[in-house]
PDB file of N, CA and C in Angstrom:
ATOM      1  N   UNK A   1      14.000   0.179  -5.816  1.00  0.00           N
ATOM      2  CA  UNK A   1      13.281   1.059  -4.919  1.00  0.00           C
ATOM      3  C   UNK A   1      11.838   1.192  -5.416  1.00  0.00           C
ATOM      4  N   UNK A   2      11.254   1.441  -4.633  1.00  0.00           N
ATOM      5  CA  UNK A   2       9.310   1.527  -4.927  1.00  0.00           C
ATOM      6  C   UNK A   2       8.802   2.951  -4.338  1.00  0.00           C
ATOM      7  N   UNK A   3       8.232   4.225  -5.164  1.00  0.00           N
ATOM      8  CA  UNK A   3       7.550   4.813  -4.850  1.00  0.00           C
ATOM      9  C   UNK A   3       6.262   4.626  -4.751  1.00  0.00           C
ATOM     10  N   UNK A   4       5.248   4.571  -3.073  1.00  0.00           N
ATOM     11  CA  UNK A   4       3.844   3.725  -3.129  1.00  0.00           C
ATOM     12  C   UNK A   4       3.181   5.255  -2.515  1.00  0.00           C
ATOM     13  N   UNK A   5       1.957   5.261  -3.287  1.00  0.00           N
ATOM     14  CA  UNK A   5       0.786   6.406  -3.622  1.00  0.00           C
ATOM     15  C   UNK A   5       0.078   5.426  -2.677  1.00  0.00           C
ATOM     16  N   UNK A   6      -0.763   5.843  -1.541  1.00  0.00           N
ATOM     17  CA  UNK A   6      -1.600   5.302  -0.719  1.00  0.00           C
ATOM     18  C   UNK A   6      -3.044   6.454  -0.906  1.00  0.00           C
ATOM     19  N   UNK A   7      -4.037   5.177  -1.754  1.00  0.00           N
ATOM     20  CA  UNK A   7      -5.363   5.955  -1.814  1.00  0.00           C
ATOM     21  C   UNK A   7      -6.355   5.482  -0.646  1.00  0.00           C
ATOM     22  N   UNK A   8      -6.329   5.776   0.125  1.00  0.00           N
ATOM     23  CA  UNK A   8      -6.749   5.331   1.973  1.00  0.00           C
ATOM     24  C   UNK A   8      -8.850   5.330   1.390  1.00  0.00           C
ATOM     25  N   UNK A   9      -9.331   3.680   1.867  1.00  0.00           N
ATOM     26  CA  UNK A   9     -10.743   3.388   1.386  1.00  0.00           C
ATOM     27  C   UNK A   9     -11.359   2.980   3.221  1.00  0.00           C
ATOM     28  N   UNK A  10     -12.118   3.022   3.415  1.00  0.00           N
ATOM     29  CA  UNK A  10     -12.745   2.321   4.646  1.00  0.00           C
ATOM     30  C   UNK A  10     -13.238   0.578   4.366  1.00  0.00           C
ATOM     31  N   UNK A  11     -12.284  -0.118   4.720  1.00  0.00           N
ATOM     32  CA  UNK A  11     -12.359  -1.618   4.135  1.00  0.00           C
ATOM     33  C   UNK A  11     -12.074  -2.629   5.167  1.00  0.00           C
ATOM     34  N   UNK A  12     -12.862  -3.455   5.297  1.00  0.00           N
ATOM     35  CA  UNK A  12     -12.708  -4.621   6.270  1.00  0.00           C
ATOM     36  C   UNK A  12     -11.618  -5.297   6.202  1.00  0.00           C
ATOM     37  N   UNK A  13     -10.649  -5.252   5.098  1.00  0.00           N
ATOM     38  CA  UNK A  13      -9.498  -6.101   5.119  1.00  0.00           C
ATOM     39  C   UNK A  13      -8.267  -5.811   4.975  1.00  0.00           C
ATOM     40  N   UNK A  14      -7.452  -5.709   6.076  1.00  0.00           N
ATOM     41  CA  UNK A  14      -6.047  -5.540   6.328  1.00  0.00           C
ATOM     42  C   UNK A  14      -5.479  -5.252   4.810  1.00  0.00           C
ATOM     43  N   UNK A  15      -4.104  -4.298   4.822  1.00  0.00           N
ATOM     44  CA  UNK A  15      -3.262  -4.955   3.661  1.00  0.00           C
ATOM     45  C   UNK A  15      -1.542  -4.899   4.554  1.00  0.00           C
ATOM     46  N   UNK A  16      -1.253  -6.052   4.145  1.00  0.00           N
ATOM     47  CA  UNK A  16       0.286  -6.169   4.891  1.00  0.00           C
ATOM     48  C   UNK A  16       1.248  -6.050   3.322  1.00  0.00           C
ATOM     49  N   UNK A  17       2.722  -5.317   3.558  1.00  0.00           N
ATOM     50  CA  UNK A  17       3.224  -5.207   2.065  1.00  0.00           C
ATOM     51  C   UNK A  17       4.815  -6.151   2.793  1.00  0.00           C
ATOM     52  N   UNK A  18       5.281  -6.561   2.170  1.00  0.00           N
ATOM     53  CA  UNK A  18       6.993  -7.035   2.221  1.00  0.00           C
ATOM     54  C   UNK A  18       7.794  -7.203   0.730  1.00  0.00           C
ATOM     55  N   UNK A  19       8.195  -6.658   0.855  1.00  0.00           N
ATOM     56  CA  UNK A  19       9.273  -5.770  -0.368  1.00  0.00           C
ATOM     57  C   UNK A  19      10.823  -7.111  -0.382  1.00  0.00           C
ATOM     58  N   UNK A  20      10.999  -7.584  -1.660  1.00  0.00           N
ATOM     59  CA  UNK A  20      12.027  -8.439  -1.791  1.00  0.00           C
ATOM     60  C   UNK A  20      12.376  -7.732  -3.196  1.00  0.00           C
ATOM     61  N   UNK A  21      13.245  -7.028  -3.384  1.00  0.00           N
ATOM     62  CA  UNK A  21      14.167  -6.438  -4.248  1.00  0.00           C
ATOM     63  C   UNK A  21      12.960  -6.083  -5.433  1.00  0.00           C
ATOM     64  N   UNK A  22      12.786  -6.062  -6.580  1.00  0.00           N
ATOM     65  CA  UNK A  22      11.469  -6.344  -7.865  1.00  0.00           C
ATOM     66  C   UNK A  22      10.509  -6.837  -7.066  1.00  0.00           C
ATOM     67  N   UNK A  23      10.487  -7.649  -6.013  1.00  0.00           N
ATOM     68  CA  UNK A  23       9.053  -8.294  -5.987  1.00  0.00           C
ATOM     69  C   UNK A  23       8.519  -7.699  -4.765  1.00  0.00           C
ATOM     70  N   UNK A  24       6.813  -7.337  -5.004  1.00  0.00           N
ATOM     71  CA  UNK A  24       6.167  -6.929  -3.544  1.00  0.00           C
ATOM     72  C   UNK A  24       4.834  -8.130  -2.900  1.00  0.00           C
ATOM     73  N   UNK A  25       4.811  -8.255  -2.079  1.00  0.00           N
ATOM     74  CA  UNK A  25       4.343  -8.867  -1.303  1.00  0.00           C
ATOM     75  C   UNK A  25       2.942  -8.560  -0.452  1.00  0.00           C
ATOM     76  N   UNK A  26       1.323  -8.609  -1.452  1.00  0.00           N
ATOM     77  CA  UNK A  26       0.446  -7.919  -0.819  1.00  0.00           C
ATOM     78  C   UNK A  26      -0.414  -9.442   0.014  1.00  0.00           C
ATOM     79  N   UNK A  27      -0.252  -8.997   0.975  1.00  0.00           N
ATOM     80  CA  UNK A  27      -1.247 -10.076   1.689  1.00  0.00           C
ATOM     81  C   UNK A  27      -0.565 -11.368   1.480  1.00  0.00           C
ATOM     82  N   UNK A  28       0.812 -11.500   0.951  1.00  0.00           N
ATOM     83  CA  UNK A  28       1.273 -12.721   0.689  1.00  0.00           C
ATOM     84  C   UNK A  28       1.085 -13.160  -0.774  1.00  0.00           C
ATOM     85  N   UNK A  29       0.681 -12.401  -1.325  1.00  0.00           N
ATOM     86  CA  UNK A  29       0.627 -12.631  -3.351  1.00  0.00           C
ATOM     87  C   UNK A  29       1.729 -11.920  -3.336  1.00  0.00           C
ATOM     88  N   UNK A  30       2.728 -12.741  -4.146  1.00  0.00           N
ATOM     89  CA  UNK A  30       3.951 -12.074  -4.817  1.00  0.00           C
ATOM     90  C   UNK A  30       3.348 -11.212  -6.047  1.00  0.00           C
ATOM     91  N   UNK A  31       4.013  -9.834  -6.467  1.00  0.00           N
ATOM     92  CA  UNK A  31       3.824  -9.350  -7.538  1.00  0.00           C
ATOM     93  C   UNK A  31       5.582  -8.898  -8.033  1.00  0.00           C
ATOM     94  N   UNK A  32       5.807  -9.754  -9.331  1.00  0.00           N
ATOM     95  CA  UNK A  32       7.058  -9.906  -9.915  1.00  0.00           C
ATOM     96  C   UNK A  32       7.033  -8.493 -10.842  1.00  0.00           C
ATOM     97  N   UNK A  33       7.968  -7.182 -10.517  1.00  0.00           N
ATOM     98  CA  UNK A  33       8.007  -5.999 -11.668  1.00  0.00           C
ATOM     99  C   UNK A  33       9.147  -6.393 -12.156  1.00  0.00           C
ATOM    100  N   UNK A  34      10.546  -6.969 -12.025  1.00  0.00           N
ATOM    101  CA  UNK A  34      11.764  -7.483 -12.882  1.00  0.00           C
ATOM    102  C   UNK A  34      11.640  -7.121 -13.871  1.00  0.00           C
ATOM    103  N   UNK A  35      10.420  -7.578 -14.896  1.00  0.00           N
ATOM    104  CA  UNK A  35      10.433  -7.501 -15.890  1.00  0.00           C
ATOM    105  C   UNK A  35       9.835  -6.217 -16.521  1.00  0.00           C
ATOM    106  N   UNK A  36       9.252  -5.562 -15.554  1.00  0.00           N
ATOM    107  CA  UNK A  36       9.132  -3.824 -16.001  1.00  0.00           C
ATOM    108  C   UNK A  36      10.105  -3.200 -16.517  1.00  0.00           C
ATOM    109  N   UNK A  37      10.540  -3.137 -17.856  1.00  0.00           N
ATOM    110  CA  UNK A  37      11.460  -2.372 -18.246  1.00  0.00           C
ATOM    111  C   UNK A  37      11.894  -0.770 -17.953  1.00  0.00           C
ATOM    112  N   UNK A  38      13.131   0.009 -17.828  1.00  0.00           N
ATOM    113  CA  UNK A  38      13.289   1.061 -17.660  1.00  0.00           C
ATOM    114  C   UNK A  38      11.936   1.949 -18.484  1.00  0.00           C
ATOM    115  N   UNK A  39      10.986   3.199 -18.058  1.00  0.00           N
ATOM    116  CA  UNK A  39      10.181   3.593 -18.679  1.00  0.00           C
ATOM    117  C   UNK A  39       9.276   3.608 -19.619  1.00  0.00           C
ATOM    118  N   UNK A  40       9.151   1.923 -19.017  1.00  0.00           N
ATOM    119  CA  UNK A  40       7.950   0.928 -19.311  1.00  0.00           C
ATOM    120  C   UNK A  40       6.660   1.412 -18.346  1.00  0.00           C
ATOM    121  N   UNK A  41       5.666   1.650 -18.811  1.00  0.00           N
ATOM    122  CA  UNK A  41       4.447   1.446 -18.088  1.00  0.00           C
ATOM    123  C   UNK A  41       3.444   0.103 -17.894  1.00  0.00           C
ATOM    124  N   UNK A  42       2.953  -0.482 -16.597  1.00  0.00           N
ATOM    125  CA  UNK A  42       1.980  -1.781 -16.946  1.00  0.00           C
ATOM    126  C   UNK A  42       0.931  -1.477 -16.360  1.00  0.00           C
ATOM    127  N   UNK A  43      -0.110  -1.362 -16.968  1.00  0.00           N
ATOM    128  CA  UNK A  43      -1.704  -0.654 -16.742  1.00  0.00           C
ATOM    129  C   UNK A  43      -2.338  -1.806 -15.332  1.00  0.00           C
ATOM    130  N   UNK A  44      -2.903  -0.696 -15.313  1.00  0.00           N
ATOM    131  CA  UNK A  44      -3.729  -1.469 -13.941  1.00  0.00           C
ATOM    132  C   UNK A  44      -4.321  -2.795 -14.619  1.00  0.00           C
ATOM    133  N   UNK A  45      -4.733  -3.092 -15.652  1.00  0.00           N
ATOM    134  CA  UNK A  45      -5.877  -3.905 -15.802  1.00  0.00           C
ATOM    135  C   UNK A  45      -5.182  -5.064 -15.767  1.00  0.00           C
ATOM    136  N   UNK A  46      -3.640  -5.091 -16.225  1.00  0.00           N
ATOM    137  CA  UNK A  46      -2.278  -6.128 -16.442  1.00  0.00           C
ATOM    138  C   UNK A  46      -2.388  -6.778 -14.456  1.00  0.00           C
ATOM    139  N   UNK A  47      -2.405  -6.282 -13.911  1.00  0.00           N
ATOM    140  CA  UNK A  47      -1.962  -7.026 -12.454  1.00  0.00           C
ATOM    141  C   UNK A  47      -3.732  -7.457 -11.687  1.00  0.00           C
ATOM    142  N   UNK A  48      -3.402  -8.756 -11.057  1.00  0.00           N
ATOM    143  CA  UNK A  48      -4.891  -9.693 -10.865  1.00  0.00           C
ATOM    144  C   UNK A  48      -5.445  -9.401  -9.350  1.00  0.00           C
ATOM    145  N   UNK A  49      -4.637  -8.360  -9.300  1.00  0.00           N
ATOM    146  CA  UNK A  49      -5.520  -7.771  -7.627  1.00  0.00           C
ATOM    147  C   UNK A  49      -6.161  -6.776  -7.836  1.00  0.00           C
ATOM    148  N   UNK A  50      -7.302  -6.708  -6.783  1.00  0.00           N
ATOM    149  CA  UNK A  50      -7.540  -5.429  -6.550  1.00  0.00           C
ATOM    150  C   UNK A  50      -7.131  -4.093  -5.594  1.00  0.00           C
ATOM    151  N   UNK A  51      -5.900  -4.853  -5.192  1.00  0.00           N
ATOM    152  CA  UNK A  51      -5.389  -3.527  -4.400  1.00  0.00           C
ATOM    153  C   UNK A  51      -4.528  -2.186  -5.168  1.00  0.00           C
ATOM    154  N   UNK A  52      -4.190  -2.800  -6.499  1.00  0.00           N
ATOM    155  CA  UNK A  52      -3.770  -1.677  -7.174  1.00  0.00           C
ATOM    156  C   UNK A  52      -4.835  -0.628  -7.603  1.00  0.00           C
ATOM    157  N   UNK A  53      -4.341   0.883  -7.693  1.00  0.00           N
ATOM    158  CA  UNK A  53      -5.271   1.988  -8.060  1.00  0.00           C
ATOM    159  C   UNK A  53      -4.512   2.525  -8.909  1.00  0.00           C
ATOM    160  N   UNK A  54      -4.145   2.035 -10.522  1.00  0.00           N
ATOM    161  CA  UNK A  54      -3.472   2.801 -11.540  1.00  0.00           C
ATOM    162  C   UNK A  54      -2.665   2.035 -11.769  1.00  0.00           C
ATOM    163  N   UNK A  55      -1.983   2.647 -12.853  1.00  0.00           N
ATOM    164  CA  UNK A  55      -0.967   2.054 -14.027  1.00  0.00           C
ATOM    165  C   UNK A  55       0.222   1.480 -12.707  1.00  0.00           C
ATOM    166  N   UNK A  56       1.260   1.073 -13.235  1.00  0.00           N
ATOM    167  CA  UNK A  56       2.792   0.818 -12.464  1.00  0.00           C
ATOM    168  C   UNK A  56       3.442   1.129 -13.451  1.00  0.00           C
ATOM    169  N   UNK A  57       4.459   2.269 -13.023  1.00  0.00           N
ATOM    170  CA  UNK A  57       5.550   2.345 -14.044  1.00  0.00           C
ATOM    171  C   UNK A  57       7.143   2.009 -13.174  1.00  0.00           C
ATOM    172  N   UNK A  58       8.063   2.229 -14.447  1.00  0.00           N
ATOM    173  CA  UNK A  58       9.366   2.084 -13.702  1.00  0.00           C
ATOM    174  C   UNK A  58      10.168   3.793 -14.165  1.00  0.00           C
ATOM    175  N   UNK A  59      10.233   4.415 -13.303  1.00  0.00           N
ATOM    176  CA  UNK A  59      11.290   5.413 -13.788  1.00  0.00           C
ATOM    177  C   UNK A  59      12.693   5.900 -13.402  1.00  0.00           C
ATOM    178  N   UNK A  60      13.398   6.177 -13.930  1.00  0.00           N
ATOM    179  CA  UNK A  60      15.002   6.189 -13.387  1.00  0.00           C
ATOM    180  C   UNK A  60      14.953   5.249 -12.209  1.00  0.00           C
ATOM    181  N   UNK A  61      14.606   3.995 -12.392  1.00  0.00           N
ATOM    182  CA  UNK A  61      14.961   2.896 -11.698  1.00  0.00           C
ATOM    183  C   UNK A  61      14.123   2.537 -10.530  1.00  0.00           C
ATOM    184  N   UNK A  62      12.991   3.397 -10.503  1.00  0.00           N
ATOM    185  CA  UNK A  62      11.896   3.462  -9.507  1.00  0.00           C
ATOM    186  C   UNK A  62      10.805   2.993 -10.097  1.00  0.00           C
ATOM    187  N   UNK A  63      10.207   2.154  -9.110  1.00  0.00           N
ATOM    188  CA  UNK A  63       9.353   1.680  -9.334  1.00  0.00           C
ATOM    189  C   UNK A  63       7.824   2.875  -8.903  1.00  0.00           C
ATOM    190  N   UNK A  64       7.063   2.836  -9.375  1.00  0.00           N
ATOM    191  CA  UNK A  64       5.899   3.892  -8.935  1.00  0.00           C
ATOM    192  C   UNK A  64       4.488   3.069  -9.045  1.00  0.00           C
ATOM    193  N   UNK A  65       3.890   3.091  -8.058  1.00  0.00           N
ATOM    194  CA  UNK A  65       2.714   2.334  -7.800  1.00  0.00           C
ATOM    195  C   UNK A  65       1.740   3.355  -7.150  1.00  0.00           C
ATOM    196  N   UNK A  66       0.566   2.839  -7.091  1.00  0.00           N
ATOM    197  CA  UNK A  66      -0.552   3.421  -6.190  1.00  0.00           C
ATOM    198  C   UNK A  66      -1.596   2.190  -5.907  1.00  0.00           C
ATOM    199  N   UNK A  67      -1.902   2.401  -4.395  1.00  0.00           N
ATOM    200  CA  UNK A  67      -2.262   0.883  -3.430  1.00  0.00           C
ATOM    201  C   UNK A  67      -3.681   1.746  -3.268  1.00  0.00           C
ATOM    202  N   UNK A  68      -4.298   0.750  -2.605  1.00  0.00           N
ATOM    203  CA  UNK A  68      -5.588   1.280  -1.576  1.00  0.00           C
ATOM    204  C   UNK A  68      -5.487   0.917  -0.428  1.00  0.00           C
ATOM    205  N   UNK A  69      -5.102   1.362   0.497  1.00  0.00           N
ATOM    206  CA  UNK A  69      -5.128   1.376   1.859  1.00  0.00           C
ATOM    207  C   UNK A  69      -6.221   1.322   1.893  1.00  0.00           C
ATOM    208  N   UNK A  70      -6.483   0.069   3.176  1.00  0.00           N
ATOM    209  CA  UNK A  70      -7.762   0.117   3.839  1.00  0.00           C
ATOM    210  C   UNK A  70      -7.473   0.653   5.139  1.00  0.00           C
ATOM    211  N   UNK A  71      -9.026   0.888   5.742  1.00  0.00           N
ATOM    212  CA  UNK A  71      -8.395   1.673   7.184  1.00  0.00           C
ATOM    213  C   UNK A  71     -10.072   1.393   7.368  1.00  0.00           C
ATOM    214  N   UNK A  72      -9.583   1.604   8.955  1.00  0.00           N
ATOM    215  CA  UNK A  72     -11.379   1.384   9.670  1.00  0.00           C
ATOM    216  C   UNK A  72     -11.901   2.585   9.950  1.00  0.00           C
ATOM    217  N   UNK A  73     -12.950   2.091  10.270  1.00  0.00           N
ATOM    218  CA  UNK A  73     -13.320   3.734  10.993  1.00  0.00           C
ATOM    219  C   UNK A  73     -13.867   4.396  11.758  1.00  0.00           C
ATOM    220  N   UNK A  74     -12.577   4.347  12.695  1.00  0.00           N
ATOM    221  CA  UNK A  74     -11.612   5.371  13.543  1.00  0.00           C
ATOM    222  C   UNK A  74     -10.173   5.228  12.906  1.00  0.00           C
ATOM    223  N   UNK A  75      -9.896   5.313  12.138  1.00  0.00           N
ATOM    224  CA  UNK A  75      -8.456   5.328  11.616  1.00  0.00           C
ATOM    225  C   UNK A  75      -8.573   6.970  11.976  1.00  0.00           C
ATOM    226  N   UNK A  76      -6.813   7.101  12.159  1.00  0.00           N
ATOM    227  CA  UNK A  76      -6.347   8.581  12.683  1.00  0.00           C
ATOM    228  C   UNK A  76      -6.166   9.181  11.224  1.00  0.00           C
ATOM    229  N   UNK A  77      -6.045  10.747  11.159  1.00  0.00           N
ATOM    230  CA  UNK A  77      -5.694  11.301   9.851  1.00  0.00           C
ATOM    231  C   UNK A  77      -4.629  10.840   9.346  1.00  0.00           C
ATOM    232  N   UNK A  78      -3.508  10.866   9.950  1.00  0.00           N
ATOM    233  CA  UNK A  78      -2.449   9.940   9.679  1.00  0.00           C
ATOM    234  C   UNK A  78      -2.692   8.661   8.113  1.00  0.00           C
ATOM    235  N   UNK A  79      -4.068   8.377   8.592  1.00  0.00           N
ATOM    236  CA  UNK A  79      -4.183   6.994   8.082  1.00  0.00           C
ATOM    237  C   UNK A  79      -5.117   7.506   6.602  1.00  0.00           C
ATOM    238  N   UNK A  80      -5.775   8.470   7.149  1.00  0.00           N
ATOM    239  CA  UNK A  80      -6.930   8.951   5.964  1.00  0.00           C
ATOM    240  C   UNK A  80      -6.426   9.908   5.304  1.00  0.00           C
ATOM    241  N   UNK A  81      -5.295  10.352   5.381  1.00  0.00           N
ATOM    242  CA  UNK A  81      -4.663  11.623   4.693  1.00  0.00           C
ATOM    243  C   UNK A  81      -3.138  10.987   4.290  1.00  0.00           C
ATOM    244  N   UNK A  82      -2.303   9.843   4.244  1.00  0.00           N
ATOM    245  CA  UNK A  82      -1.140   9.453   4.182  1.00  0.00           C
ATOM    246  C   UNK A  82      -0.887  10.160   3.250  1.00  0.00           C
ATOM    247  N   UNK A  83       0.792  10.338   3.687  1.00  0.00           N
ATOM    248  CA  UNK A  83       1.836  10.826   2.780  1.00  0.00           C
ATOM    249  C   UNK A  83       2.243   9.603   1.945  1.00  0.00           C
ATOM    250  N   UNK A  84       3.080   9.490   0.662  1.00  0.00           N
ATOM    251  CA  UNK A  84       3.782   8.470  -0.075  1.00  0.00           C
ATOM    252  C   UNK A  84       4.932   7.935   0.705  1.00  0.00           C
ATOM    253  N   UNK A  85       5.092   6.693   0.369  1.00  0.00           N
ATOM    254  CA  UNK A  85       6.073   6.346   1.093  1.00  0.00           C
ATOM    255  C   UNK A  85       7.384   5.343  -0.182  1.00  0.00           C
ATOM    256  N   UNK A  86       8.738   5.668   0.396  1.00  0.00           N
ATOM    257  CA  UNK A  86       9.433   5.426  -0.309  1.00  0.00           C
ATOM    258  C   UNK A  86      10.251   3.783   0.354  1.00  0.00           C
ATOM    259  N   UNK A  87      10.142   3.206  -0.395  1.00  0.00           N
ATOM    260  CA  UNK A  87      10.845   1.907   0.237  1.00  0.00           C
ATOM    261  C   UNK A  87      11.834   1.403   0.174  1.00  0.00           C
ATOM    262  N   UNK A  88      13.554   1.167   0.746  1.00  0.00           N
ATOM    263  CA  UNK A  88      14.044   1.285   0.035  1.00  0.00           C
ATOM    264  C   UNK A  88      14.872  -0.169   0.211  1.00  0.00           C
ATOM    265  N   UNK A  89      14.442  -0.535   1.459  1.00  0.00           N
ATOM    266  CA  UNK A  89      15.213  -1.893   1.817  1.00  0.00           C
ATOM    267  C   UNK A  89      13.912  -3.366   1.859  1.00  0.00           C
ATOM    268  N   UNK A  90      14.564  -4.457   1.453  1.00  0.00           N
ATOM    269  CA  UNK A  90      13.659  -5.536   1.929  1.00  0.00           C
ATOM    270  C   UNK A  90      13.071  -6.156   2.988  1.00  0.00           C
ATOM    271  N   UNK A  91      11.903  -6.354   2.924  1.00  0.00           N
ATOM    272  CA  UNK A  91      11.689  -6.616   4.387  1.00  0.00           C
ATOM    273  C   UNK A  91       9.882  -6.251   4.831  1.00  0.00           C
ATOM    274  N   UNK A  92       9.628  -6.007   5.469  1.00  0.00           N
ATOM    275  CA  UNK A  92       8.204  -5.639   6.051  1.00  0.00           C
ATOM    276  C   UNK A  92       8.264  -4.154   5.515  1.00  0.00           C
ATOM    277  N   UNK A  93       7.009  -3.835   5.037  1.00  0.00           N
ATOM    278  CA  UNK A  93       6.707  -2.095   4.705  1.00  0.00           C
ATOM    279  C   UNK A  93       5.758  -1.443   5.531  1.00  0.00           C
ATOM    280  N   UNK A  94       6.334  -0.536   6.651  1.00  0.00           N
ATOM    281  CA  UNK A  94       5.241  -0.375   7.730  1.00  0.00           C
ATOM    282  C   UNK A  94       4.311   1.005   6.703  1.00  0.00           C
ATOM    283  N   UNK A  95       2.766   0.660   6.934  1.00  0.00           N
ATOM    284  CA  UNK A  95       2.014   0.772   6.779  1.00  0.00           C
ATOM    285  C   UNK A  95       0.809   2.004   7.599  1.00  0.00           C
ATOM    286  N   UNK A  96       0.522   3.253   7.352  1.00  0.00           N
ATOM    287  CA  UNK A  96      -0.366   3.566   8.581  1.00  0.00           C
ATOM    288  C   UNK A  96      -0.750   2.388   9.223  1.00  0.00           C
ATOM    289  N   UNK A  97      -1.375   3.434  10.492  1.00  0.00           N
ATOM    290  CA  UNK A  97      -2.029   2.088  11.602  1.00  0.00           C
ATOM    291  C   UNK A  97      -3.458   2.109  10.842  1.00  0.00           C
ATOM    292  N   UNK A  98      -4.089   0.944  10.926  1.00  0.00           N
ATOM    293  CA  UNK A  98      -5.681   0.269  10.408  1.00  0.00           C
ATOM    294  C   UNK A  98      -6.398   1.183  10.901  1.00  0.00           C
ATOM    295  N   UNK A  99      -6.600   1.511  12.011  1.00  0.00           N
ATOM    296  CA  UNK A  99      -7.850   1.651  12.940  1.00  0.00           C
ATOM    297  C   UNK A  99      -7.225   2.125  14.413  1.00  0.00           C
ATOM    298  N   UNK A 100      -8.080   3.129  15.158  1.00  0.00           N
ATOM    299  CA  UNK A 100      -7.438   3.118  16.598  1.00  0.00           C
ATOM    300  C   UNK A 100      -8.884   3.036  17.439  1.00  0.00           C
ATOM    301  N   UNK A 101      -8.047   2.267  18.596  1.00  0.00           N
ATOM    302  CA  UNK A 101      -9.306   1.551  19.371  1.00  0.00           C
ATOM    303  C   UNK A 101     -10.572   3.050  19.461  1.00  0.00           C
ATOM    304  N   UNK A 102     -11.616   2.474  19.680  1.00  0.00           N
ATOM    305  CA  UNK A 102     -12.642   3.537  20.176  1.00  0.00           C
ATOM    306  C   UNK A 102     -12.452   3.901  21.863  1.00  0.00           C
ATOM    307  N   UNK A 103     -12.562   4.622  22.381  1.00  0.00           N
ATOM    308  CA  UNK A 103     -12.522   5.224  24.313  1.00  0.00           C
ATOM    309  C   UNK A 103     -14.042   4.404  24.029  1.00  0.00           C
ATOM    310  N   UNK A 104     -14.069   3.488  25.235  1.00  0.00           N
ATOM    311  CA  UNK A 104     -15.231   3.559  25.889  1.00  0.00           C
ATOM    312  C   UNK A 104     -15.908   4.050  26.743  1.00  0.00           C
ATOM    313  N   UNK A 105     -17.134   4.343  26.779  1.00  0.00           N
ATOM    314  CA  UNK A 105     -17.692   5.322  27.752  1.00  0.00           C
ATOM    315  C   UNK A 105     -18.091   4.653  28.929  1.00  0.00           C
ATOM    316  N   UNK A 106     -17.533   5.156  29.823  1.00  0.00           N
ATOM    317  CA  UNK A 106     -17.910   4.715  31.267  1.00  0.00           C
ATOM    318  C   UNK A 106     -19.274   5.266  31.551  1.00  0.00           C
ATOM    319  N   UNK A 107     -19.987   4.415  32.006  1.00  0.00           N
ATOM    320  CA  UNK A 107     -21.773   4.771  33.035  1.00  0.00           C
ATOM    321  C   UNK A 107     -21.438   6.086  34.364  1.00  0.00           C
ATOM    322  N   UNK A 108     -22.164   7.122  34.087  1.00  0.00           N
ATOM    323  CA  UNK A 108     -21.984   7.776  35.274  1.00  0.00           C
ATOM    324  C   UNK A 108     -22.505   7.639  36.508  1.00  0.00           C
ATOM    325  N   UNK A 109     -22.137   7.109  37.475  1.00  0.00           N
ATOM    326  CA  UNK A 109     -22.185   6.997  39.101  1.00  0.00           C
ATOM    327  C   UNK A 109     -23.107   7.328  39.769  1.00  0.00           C
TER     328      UNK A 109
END
């Protein structure tokens, strides 16, 4: 299981996550924790992305991370205020929404 801390940035580039048991899936870079031992910590500086924001630990069998959400901007609060999210099956990790369209303004008549 993965507890994910979402620190929400205004960033031009998507992040998509897919969760395969130990391994997560950012943008399609596998990141292997397997080898995170029970109440082992691995510092941010240890993993070669920059989407991590802090250490990764493992505790009572949880994994604990913190990401940077990108979001545009018009992203809804939803997106700029996220709650943590807990993951618990494999598969796609839905994500706030990016961005919501802008209303365009119609010309008045």
């Amino acid at each position: 299981m993965f507890e994910i801390t979402l620190n929400p940035r205004n960033f031009d580039q998507q992040l998509t996550l897919v969760r395969e048991g130990d391994v997560l899936y950012l943008n399609g870079e596998a990141f292997d924790f397997s080898p995170l031992l029970e109440g082992s910590t691995l510092p941010a500086s240890a993993l070669s992305s920059d989407w991590f924001f802090g250490d990764v630990e493992r505790v009572d069998g949880v994994i604990r991370l913190t990401l940077w959400l990108p979001h545009g901007a018009n992203a809804p609060e939803s997106t700029r205020f996220p709650v943590p999210i807990t993951v618990n099956a494999d598969g796609p990790v839905a994500l706030p929404i990016y961005d919501e369209p802008q209303d365009e303004e119609t010309p008045d008549e």
